[in-house]
Every structure is written in C-alpha cells, then in structure tokens.
N, C-alpha and C. Protein backbone atom coordinates (compact mmCIF):
# COMPACT_ATOMS: atom_id res chain seq x y z
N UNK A 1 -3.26 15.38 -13.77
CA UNK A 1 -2.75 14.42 -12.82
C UNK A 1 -3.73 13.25 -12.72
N UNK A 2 -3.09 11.91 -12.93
CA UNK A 2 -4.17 11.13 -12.87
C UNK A 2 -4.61 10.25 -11.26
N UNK A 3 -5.46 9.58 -10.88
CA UNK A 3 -5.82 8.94 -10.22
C UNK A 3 -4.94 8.63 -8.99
N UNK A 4 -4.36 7.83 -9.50
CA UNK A 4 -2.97 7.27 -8.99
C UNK A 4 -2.31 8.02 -8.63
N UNK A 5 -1.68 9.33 -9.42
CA UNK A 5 -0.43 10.26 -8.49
C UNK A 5 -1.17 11.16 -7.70
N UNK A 6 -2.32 11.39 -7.29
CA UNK A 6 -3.09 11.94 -6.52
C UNK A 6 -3.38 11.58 -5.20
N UNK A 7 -3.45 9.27 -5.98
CA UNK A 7 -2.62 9.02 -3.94
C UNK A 7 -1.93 9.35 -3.57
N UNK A 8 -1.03 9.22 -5.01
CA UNK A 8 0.34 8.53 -4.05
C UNK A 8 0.91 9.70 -3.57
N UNK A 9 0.68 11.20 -3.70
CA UNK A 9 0.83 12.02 -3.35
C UNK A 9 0.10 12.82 -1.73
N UNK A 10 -1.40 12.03 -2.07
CA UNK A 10 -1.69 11.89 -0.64
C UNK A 10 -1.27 10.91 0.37
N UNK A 11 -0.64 9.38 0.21
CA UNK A 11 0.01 8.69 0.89
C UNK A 11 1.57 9.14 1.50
N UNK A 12 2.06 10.18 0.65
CA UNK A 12 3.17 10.48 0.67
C UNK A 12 2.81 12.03 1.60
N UNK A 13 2.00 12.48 1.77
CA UNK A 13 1.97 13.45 2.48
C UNK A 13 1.40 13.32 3.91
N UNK A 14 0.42 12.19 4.17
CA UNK A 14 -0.01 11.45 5.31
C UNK A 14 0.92 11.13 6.48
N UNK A 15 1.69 9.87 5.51
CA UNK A 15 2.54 9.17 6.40
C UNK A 15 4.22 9.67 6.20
N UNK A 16 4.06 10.60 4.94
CA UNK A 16 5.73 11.54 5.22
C UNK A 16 7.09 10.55 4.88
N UNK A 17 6.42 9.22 4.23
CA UNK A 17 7.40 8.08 4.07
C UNK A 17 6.88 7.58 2.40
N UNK A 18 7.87 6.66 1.56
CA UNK A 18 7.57 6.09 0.76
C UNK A 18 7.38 4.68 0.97
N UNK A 19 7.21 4.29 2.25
CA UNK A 19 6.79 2.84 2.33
C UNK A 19 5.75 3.05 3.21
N UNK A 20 5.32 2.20 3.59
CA UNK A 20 3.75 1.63 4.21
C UNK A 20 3.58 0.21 4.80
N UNK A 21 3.36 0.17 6.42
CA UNK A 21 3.45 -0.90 6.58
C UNK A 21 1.94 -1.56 6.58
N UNK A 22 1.99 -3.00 6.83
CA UNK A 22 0.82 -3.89 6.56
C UNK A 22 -0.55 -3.34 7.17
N UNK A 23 -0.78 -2.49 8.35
CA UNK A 23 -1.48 -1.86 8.94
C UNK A 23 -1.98 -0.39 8.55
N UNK A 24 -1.21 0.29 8.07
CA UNK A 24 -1.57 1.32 6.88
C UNK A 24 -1.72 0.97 5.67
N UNK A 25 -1.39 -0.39 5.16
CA UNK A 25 -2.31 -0.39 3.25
C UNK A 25 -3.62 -0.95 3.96
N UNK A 26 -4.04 -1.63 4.92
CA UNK A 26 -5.24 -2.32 5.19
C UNK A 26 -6.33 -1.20 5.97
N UNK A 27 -5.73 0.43 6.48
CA UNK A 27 -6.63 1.36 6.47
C UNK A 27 -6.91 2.31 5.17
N UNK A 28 -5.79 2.25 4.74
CA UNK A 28 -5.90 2.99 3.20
C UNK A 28 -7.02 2.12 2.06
N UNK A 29 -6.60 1.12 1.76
CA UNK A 29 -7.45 -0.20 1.24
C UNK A 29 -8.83 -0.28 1.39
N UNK A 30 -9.61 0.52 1.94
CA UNK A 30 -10.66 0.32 2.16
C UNK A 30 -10.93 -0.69 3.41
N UNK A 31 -10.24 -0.37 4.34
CA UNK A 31 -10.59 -0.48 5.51
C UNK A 31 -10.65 -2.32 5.74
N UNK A 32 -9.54 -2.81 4.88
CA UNK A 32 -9.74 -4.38 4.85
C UNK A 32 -8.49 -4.39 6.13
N UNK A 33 -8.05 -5.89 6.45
CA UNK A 33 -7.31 -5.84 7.78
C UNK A 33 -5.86 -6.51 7.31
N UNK A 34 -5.49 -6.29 8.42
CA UNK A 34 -4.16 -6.82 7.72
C UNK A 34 -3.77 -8.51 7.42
N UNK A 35 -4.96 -9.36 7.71
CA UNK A 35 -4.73 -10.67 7.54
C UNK A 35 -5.08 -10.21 5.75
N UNK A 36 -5.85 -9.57 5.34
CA UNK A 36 -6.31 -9.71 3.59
C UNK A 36 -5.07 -9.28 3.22
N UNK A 37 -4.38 -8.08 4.03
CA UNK A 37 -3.11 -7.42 3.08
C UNK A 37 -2.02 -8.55 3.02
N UNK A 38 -2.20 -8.95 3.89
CA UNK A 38 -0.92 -10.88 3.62
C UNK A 38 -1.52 -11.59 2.59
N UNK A 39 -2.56 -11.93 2.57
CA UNK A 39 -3.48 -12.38 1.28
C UNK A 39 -3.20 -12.00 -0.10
N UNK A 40 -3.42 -10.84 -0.47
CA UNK A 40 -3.46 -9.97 -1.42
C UNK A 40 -1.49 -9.76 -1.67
N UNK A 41 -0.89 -10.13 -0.81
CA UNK A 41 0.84 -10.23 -1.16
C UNK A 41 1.08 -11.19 -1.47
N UNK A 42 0.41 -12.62 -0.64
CA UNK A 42 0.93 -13.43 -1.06
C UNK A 42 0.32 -13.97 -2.53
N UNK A 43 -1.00 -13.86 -3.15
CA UNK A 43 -1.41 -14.17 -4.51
C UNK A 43 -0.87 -13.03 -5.25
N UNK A 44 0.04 -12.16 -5.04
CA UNK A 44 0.81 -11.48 -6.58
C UNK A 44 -0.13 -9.99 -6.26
N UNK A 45 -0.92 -9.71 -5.82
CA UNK A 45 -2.40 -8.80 -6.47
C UNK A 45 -1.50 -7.46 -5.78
N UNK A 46 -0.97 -7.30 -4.74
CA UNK A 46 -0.04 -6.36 -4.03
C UNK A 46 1.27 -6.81 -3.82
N UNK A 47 2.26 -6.13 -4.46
CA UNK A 47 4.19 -6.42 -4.28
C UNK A 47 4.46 -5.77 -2.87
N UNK A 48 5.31 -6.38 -2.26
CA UNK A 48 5.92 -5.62 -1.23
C UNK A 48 7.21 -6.23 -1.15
N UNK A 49 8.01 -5.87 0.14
CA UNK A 49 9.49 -5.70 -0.27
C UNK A 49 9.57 -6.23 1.27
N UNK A 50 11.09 -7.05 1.52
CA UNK A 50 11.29 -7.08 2.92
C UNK A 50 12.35 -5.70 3.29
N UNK A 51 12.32 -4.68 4.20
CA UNK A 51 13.26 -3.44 4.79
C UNK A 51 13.69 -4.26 6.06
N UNK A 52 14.79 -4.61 6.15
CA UNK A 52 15.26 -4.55 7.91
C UNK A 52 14.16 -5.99 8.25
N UNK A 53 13.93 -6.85 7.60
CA UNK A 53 13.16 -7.93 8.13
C UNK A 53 11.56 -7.68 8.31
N UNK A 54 11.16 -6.61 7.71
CA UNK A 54 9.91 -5.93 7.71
C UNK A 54 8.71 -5.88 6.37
N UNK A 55 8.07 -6.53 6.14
CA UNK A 55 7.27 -6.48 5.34
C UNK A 55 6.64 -4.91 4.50
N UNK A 56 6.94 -4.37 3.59
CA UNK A 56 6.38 -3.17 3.25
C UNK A 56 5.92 -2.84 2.13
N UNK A 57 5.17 -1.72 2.29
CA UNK A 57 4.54 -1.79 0.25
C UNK A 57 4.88 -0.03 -0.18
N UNK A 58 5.63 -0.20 -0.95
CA UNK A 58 5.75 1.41 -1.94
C UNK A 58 4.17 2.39 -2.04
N UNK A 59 4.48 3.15 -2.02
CA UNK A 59 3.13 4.12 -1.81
C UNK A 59 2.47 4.01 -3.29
N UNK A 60 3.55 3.73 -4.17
CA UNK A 60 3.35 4.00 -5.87
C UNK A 60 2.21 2.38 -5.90
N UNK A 61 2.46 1.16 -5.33
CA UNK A 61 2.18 -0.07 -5.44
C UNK A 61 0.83 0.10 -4.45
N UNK A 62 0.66 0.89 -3.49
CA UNK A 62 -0.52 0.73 -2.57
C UNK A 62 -1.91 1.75 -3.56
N UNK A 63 -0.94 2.42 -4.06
CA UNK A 63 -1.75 3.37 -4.60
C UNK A 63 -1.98 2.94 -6.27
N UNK A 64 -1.71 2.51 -6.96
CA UNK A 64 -2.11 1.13 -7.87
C UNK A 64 -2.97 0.17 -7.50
N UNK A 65 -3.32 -0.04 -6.70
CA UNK A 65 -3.89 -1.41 -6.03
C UNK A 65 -5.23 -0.30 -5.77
N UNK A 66 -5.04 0.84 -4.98
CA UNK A 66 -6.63 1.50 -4.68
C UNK A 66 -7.17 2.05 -5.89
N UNK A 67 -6.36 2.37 -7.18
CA UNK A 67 -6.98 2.72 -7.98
C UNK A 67 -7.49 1.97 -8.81
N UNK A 68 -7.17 1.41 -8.88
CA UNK A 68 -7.73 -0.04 -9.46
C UNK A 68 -8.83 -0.59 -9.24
N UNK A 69 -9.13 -0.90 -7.57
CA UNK A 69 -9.98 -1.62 -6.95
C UNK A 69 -11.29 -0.89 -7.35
C-alpha cells in the first residue's frame, strides 16, 4: 500500500466522508490555515469542487497534496 492510500484511508476513516472541507485540509496539511488552503486552490496546486455552494476537496486530492509535500 503506498503513501497516499494510507491517507486517504486514514482521512476516510477520521472524518467518515469523502470530502473535506477548507478547515480540515488546513489541519490535515500540516497545520497551514485556511486562508493558504484558498491559496493553494486557487494557483491549481489543490482541486476542489463546489457541493451545495460549498467549497470541498476529495480525500484522494488532499491526500496527494500531503504526500507530496
């Protein structure tokens, strides 16, 4: 199992959801805040999706982004 499905398997067992809002990738993230996680969406570096008028990021995409970093 590599890196990555090891988050996303711990993100997915945490929060019990496959999305994540702006306030959970910015504690997951290494503890950056949620003004960087608007940052980091809006230059391309993290995808997220609008749900219901709601800003959100896939556990698979948050967890790409930490393995990476």
């Amino acid at each position: 199992m590599s890196e990555q499905e090891k988050i996303v398997e711990y993100l997915q067992s945490k929060y019990g959801t496959y999305l994540l809002d702006k306030d959970q990738v910015a504690a997951e993230a290494g503890k950056i805040s949620s003004t960087s996680v608007d940052r980091l969406r809006q230059t391309g570096a993290l995808s997220s999706r609008k749900v219901l008028g709601q800003v959100r990021f896939s556990v698979t995409e948050v967890a790409r982004f930490i393995a990476d970093a």
